[in-house]
PDB file of N, CA and C in Angstrom:
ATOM      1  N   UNK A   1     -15.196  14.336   6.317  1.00  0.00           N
ATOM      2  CA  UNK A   1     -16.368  13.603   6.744  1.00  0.00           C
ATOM      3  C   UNK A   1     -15.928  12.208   7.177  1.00  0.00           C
ATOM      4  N   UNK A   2     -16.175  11.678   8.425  1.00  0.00           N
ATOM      5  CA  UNK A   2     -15.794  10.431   8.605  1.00  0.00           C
ATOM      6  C   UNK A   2     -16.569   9.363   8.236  1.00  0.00           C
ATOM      7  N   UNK A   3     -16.241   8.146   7.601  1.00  0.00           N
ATOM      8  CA  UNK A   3     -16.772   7.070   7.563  1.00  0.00           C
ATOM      9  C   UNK A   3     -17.065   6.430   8.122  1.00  0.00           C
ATOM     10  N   UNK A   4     -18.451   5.734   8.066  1.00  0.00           N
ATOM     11  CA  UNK A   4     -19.981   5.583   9.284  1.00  0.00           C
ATOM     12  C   UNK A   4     -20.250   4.490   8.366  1.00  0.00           C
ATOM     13  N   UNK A   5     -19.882   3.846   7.523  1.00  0.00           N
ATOM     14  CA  UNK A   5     -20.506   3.001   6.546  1.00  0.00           C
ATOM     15  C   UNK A   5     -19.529   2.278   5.772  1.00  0.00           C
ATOM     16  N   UNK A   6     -19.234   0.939   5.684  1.00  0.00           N
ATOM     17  CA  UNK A   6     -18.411   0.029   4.565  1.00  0.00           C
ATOM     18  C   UNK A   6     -19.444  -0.343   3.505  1.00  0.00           C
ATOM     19  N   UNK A   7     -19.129  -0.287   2.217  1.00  0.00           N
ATOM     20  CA  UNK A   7     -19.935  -0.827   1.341  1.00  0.00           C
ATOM     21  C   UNK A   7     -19.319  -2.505   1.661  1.00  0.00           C
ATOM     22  N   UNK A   8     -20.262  -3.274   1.022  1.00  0.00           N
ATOM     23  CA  UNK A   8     -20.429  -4.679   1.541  1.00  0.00           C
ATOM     24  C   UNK A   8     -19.518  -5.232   0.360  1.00  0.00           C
ATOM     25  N   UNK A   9     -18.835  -4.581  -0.641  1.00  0.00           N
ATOM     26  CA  UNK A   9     -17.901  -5.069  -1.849  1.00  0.00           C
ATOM     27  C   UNK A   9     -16.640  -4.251  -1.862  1.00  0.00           C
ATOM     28  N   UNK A  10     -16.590  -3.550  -1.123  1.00  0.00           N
ATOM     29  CA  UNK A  10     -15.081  -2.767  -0.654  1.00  0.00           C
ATOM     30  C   UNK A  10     -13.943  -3.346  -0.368  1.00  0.00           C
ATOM     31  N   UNK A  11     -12.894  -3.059  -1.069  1.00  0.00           N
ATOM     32  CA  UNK A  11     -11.435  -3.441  -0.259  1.00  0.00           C
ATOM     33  C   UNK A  11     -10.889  -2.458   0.013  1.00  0.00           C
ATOM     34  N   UNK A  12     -10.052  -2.305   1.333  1.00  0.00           N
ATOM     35  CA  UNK A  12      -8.858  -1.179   1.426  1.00  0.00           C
ATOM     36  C   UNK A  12      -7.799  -1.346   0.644  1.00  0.00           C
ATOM     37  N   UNK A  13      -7.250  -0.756   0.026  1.00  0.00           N
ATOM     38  CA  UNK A  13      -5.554  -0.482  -1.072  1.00  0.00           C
ATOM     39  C   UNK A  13      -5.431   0.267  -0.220  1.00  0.00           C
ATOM     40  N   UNK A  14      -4.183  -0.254   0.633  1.00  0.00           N
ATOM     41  CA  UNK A  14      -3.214   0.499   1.314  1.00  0.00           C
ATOM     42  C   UNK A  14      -1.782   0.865   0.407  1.00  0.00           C
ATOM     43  N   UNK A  15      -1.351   1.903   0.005  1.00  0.00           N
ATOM     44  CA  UNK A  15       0.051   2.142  -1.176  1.00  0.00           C
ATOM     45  C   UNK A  15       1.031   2.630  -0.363  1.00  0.00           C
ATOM     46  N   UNK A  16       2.437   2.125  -0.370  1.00  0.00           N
ATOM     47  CA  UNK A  16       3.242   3.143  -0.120  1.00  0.00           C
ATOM     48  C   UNK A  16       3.575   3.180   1.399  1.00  0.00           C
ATOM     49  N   UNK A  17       2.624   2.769   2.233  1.00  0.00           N
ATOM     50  CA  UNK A  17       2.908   2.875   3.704  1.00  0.00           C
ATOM     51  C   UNK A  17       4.038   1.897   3.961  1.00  0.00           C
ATOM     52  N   UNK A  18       5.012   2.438   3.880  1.00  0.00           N
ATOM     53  CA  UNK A  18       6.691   0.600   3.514  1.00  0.00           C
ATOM     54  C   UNK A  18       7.766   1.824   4.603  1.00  0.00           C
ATOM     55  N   UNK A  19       8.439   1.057   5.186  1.00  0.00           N
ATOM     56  CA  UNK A  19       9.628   1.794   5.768  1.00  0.00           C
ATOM     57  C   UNK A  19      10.484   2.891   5.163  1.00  0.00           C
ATOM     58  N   UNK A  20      10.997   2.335   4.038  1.00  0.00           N
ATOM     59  CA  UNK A  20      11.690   3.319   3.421  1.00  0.00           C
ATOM     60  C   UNK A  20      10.959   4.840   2.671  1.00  0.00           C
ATOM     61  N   UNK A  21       9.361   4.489   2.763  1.00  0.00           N
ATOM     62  CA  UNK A  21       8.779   6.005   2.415  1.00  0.00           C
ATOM     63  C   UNK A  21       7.847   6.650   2.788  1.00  0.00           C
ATOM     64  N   UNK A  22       7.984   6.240   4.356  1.00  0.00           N
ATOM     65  CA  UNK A  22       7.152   6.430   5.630  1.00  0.00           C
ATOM     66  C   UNK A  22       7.692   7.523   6.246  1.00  0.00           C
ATOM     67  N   UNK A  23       8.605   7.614   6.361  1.00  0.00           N
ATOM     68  CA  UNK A  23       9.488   9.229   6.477  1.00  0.00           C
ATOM     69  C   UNK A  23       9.590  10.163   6.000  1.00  0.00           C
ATOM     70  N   UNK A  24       8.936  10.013   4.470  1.00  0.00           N
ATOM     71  CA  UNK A  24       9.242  11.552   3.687  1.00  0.00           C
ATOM     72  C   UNK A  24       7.863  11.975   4.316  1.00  0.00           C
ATOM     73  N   UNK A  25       8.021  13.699   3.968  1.00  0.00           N
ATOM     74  CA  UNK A  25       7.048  14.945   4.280  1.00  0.00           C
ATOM     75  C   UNK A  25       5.886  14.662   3.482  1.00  0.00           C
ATOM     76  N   UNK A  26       4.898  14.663   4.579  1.00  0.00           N
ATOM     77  CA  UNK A  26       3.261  15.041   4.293  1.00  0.00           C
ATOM     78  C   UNK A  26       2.809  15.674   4.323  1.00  0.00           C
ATOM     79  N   UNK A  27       1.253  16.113   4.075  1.00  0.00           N
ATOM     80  CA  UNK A  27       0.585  16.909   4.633  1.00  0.00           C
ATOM     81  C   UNK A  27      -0.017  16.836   6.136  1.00  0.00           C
ATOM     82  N   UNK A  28      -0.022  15.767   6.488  1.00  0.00           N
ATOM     83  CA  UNK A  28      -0.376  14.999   7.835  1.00  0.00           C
ATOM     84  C   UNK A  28       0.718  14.306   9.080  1.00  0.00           C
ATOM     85  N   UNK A  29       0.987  14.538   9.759  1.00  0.00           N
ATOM     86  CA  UNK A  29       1.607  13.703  10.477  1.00  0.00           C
ATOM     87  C   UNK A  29       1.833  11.868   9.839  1.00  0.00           C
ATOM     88  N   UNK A  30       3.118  11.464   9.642  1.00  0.00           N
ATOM     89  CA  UNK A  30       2.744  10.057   9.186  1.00  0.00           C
ATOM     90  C   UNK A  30       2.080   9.458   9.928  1.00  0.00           C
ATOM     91  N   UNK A  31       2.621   9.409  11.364  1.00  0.00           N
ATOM     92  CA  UNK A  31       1.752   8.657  12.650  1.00  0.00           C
ATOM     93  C   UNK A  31       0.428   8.465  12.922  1.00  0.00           C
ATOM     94  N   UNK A  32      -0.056   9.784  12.567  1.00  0.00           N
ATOM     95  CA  UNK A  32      -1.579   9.797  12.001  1.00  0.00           C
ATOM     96  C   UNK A  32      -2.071   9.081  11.091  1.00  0.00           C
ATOM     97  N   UNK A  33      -1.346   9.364   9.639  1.00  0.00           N
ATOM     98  CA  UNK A  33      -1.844   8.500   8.372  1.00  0.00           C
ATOM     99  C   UNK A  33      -2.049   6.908   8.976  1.00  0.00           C
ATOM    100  N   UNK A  34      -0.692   6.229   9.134  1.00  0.00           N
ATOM    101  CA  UNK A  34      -0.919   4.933   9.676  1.00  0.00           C
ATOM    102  C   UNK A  34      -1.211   4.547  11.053  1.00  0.00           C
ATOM    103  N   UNK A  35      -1.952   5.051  12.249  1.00  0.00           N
ATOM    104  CA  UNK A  35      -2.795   4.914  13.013  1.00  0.00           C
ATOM    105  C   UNK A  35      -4.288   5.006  12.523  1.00  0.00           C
ATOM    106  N   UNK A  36      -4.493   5.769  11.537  1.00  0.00           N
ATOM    107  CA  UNK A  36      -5.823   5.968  10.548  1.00  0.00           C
ATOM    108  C   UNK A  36      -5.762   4.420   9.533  1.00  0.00           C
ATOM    109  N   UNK A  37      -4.827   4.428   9.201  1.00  0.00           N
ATOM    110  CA  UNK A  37      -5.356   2.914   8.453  1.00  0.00           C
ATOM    111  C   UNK A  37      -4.902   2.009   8.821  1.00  0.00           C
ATOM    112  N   UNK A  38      -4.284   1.573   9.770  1.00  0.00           N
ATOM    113  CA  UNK A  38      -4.553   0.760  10.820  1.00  0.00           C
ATOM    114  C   UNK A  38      -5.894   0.115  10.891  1.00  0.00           C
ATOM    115  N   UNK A  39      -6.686   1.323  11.668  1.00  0.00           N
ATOM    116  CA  UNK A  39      -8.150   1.110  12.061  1.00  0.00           C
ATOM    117  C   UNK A  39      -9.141   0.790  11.095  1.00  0.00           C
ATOM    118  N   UNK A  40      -8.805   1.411   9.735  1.00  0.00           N
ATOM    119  CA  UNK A  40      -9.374   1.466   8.603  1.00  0.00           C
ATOM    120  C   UNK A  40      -9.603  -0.551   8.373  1.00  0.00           C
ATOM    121  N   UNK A  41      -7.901  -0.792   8.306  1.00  0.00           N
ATOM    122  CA  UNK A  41      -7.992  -2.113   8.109  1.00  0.00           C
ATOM    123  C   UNK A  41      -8.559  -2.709   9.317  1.00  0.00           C
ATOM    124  N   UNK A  42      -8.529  -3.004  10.721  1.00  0.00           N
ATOM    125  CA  UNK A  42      -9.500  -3.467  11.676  1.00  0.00           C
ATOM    126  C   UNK A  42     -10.570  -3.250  10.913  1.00  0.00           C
ATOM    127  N   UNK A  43     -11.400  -2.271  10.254  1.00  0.00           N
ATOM    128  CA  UNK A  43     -13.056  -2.344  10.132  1.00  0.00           C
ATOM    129  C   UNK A  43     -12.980  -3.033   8.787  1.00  0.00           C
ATOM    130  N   UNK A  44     -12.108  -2.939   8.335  1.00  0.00           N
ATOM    131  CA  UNK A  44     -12.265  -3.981   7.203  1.00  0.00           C
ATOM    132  C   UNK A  44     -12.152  -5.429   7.374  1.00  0.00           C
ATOM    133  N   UNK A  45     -11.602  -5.858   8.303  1.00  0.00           N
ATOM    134  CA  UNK A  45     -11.231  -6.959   8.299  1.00  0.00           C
ATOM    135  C   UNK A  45     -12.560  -7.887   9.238  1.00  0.00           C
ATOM    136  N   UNK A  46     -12.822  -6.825  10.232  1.00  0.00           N
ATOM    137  CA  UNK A  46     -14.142  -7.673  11.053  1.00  0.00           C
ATOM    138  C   UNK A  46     -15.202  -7.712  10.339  1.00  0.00           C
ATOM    139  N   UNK A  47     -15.833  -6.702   9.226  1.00  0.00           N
ATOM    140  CA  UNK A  47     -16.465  -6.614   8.556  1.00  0.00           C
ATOM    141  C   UNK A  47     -16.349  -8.344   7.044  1.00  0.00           C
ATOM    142  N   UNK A  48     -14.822  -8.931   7.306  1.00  0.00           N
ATOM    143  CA  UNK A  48     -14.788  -9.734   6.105  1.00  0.00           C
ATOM    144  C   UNK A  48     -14.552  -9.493   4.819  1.00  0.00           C
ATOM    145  N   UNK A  49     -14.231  -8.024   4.867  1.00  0.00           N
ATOM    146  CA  UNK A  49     -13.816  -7.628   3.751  1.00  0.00           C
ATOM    147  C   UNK A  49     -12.320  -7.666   3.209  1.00  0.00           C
ATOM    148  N   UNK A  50     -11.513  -7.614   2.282  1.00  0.00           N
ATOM    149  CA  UNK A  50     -10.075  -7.656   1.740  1.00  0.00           C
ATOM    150  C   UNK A  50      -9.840  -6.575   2.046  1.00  0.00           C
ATOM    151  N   UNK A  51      -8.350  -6.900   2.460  1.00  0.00           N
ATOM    152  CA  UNK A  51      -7.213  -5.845   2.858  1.00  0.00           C
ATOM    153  C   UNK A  51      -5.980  -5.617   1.925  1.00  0.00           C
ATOM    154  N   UNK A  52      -5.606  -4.941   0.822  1.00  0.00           N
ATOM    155  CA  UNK A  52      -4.591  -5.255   0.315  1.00  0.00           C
ATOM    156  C   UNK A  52      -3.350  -4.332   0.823  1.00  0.00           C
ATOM    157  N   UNK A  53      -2.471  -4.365   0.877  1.00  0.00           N
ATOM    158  CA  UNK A  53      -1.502  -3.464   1.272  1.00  0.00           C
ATOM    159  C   UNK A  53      -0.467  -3.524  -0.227  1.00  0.00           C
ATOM    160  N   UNK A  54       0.285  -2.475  -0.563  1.00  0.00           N
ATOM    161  CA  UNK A  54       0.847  -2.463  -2.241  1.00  0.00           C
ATOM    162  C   UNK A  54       2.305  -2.340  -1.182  1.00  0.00           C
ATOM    163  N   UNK A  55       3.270  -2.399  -1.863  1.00  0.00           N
ATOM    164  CA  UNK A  55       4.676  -1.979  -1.236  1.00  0.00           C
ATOM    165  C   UNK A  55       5.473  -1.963  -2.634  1.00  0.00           C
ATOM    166  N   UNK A  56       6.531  -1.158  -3.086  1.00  0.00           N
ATOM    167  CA  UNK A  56       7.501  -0.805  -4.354  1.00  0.00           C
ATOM    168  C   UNK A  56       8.305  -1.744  -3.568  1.00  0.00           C
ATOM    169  N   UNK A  57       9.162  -2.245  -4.634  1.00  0.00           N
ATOM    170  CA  UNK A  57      10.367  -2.891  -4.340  1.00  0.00           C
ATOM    171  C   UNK A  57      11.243  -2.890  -5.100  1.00  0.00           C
ATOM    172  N   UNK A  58      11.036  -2.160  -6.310  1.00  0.00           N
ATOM    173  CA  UNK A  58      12.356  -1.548  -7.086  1.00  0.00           C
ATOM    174  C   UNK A  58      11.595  -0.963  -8.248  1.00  0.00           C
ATOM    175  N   UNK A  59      12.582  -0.476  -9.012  1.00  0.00           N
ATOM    176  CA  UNK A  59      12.371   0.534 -10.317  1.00  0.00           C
ATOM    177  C   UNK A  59      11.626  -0.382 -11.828  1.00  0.00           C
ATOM    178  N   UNK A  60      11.227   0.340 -12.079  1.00  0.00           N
ATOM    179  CA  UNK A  60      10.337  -0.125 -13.576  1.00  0.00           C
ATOM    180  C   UNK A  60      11.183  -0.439 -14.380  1.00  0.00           C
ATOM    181  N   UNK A  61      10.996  -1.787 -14.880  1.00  0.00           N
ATOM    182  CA  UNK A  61      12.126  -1.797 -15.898  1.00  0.00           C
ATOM    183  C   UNK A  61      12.302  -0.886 -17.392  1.00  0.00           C
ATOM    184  N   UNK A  62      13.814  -0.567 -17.642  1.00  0.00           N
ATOM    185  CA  UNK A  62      13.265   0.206 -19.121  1.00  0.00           C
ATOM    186  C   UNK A  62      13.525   1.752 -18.636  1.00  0.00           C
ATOM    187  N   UNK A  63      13.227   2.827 -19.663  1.00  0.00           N
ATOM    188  CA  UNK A  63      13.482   4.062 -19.513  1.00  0.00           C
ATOM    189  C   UNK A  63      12.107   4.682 -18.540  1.00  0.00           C
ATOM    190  N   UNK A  64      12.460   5.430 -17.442  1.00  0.00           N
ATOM    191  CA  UNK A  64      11.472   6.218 -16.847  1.00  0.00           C
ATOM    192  C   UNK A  64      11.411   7.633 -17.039  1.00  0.00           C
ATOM    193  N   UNK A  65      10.617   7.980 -16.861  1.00  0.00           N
ATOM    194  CA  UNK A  65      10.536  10.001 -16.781  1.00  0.00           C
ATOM    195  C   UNK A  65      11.157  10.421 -15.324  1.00  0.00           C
ATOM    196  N   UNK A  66      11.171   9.569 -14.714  1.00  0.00           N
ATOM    197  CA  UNK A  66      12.113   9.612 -13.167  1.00  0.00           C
ATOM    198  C   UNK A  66      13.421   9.601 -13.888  1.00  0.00           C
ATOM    199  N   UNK A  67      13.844   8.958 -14.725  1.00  0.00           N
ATOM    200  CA  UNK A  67      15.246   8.345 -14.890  1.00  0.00           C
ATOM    201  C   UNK A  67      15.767   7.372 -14.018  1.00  0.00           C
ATOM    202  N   UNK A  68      17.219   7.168 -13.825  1.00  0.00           N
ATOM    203  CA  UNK A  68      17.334   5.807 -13.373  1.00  0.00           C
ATOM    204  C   UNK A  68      17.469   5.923 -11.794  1.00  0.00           C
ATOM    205  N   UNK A  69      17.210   5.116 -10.862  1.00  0.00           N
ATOM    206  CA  UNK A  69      17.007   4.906  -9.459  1.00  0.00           C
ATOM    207  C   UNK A  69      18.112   3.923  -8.879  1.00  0.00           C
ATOM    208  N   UNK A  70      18.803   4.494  -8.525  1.00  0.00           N
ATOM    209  CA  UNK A  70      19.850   3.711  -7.758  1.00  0.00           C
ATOM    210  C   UNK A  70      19.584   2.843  -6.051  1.00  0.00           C
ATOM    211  N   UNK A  71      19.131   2.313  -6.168  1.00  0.00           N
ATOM    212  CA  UNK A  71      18.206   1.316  -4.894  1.00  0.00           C
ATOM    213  C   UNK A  71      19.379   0.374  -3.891  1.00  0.00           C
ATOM    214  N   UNK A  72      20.497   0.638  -4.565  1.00  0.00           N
ATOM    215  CA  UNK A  72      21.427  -0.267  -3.790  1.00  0.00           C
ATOM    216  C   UNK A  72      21.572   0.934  -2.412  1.00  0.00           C
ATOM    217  N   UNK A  73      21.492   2.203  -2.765  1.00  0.00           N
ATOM    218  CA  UNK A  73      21.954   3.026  -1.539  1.00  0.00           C
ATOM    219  C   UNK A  73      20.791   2.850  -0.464  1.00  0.00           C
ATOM    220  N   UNK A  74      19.878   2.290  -0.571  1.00  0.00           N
ATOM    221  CA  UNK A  74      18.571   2.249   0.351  1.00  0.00           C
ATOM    222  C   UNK A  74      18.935   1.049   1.198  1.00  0.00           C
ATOM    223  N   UNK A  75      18.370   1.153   2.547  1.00  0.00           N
ATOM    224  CA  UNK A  75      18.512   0.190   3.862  1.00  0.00           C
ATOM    225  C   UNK A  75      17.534  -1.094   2.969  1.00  0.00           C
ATOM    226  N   UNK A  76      18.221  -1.879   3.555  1.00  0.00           N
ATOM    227  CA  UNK A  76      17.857  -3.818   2.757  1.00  0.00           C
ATOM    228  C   UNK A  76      16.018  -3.771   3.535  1.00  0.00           C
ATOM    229  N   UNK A  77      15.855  -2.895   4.422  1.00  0.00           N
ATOM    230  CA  UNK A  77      14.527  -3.213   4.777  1.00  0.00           C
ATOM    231  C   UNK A  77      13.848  -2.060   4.476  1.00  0.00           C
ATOM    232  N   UNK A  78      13.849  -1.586   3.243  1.00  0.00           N
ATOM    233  CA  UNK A  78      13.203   0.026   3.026  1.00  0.00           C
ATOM    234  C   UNK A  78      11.674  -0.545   2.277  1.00  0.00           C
ATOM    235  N   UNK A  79      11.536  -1.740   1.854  1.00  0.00           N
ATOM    236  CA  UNK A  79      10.328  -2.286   0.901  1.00  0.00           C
ATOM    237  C   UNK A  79       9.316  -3.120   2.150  1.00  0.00           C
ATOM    238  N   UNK A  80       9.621  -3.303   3.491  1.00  0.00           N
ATOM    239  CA  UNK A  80       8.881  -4.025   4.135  1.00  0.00           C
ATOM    240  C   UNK A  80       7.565  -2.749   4.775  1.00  0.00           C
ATOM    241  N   UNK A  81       6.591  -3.574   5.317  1.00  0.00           N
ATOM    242  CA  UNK A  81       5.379  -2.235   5.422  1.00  0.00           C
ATOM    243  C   UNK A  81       5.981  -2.008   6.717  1.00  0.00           C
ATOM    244  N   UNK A  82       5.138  -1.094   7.524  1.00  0.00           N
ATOM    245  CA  UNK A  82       5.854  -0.275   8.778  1.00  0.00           C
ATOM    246  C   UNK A  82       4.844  -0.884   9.035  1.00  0.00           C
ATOM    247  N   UNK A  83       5.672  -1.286  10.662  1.00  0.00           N
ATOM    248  CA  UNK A  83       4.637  -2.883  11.302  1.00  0.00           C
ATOM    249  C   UNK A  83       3.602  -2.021  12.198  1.00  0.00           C
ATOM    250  N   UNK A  84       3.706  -0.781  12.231  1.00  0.00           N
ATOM    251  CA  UNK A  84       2.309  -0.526  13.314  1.00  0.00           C
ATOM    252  C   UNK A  84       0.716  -0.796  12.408  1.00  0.00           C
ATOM    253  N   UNK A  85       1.187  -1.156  10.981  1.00  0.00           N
ATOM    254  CA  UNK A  85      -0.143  -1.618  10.202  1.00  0.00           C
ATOM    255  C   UNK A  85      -1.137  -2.547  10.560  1.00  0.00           C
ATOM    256  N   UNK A  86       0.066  -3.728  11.461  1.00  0.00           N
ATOM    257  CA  UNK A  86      -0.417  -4.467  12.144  1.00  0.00           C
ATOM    258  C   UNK A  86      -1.006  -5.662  10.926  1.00  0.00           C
ATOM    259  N   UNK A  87      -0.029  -5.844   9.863  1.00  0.00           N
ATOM    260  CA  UNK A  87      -0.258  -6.673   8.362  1.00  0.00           C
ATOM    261  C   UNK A  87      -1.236  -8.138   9.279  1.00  0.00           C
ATOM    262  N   UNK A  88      -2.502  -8.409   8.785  1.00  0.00           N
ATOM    263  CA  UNK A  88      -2.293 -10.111   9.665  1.00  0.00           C
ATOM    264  C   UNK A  88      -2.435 -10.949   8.298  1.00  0.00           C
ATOM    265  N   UNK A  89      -2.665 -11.937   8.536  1.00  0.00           N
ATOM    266  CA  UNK A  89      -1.661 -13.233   7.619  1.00  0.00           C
ATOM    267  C   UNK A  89      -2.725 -13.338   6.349  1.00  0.00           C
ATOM    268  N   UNK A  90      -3.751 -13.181   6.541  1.00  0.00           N
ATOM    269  CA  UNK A  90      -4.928 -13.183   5.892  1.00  0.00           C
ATOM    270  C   UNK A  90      -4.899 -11.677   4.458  1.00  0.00           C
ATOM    271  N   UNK A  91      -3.922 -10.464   5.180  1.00  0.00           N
ATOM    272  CA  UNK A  91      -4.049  -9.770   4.149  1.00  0.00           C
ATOM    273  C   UNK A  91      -3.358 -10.366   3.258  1.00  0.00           C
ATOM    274  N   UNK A  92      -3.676  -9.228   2.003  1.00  0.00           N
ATOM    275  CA  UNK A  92      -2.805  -9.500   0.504  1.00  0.00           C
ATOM    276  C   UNK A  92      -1.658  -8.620   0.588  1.00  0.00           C
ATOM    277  N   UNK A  93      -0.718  -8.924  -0.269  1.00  0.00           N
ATOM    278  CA  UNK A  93       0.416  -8.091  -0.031  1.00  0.00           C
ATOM    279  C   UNK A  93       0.597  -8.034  -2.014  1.00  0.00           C
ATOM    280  N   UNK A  94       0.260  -6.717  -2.297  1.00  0.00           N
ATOM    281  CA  UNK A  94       1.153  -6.618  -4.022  1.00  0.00           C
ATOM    282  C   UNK A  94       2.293  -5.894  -3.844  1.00  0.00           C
ATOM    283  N   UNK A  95       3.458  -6.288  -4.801  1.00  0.00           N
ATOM    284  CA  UNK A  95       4.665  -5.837  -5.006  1.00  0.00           C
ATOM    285  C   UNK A  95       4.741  -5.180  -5.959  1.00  0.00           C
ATOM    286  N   UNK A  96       4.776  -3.958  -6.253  1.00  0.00           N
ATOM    287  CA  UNK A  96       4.992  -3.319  -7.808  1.00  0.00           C
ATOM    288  C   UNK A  96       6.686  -2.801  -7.993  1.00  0.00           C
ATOM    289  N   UNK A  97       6.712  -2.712  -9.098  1.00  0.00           N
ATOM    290  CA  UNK A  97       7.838  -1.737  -9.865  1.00  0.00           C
ATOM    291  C   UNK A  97       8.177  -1.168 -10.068  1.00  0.00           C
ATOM    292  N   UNK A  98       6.932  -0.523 -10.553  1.00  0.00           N
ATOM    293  CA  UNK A  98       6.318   1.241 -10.974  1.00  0.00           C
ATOM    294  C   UNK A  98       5.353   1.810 -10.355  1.00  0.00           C
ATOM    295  N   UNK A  99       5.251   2.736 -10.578  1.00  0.00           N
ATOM    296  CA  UNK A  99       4.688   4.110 -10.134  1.00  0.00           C
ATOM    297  C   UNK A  99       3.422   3.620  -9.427  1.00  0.00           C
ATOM    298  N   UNK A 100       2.227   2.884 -10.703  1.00  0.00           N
ATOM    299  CA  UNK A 100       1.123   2.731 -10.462  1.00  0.00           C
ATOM    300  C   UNK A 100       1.042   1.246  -9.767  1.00  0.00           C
ATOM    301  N   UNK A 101       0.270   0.761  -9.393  1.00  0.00           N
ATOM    302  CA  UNK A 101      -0.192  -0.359  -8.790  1.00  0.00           C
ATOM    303  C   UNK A 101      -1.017  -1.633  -9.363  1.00  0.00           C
ATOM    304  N   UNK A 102      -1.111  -0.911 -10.179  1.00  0.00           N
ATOM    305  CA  UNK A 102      -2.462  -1.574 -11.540  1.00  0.00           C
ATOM    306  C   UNK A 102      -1.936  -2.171 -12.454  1.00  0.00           C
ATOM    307  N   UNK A 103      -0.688  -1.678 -12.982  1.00  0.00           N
ATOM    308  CA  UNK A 103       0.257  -2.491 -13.983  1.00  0.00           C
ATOM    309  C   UNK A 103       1.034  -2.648 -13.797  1.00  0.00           C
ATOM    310  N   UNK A 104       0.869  -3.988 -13.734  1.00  0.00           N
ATOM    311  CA  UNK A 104       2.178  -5.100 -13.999  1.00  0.00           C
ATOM    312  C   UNK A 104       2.574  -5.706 -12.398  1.00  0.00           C
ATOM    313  N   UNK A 105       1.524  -6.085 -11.776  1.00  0.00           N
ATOM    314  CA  UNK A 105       1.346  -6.338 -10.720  1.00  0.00           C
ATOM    315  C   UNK A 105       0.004  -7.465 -11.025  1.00  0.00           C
ATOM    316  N   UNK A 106       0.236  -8.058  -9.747  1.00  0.00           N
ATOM    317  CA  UNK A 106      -0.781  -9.110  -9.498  1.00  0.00           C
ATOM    318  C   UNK A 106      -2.140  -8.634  -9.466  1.00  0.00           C
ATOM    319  N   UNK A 107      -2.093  -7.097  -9.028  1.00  0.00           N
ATOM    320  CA  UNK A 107      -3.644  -6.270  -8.630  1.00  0.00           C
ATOM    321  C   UNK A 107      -4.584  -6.119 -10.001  1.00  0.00           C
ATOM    322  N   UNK A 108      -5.404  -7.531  -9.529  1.00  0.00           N
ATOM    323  CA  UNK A 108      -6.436  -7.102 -10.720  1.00  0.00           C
ATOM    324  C   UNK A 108      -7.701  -6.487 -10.610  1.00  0.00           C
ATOM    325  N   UNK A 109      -7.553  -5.173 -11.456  1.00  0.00           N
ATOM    326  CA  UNK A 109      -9.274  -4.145 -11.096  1.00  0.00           C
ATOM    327  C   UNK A 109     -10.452  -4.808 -12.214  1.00  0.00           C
ATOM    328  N   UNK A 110      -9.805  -6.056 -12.687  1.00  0.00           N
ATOM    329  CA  UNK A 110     -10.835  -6.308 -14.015  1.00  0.00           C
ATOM    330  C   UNK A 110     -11.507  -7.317 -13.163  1.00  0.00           C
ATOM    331  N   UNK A 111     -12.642  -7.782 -13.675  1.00  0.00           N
ATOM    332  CA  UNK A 111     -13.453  -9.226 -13.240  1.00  0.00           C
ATOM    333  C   UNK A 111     -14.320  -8.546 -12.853  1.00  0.00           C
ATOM    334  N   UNK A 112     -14.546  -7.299 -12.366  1.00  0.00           N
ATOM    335  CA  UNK A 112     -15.566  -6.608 -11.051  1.00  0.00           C
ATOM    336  C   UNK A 112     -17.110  -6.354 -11.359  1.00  0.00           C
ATOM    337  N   UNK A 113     -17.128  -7.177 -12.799  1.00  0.00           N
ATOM    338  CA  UNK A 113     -18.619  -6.352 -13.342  1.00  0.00           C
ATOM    339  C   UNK A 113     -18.600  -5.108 -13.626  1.00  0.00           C
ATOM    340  N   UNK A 114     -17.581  -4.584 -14.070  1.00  0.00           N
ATOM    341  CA  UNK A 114     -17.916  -2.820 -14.442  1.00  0.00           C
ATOM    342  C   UNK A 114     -17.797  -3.069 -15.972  1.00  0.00           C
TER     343      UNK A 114
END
């Protein structure tokens, strides 16, 4: 079903759309995914609403259920977003560690009145 409607307290969380994991296999064409939120962010942004984009930039500190991640073998630009996002200066940018986005990151879901 396509979206015809922004709620007026909405932000986009964009996760994951970063160079280095813009290439692995989808269910979708990637080109698609980020030509789709691309636009997503345009209607967010004329609308005045927040844009956040998340990007990993290394491993969680401590023991993981992944185990350990060797990050030196990855290209020095594998954590930057893939520029057809079209980032503008005004978005937010969070950096996480781990898995989730919510901890241990700047991204706070608290304050919201829930």
């Amino acid at each position: 079903m396509p979206v015809t409607k922004l709620d007026n307290v909405a932000a986009l969380v964009v996760i994951d759309l970063q160079k280095g994991l813009a290439n692995r296999p989808t269910l979708h064409p990637t080109s698609v995914i980020i030509a789709r939120t691309a636009q997503l962010g345009c209607s967010f942004r004329e609308r005045g609403l927040p844009v956040v984009f998340v990007n990993v930039t290394g491993a969680a500190p401590g023991r993981t259920d992944a185990g350990p991640r060797n990050l030196s073998t990855l290209p020095c630009d594998w954590s930057e977003l893939v520029p057809e996002l079209g980032r503008h200066p005004d978005d937010h940018l969070v950096s996480k560690q781990r898995v989730g986005a919510f901890i241990g990151t700047s991204l706070n879901i608290c304050g919201s009145g829930a």
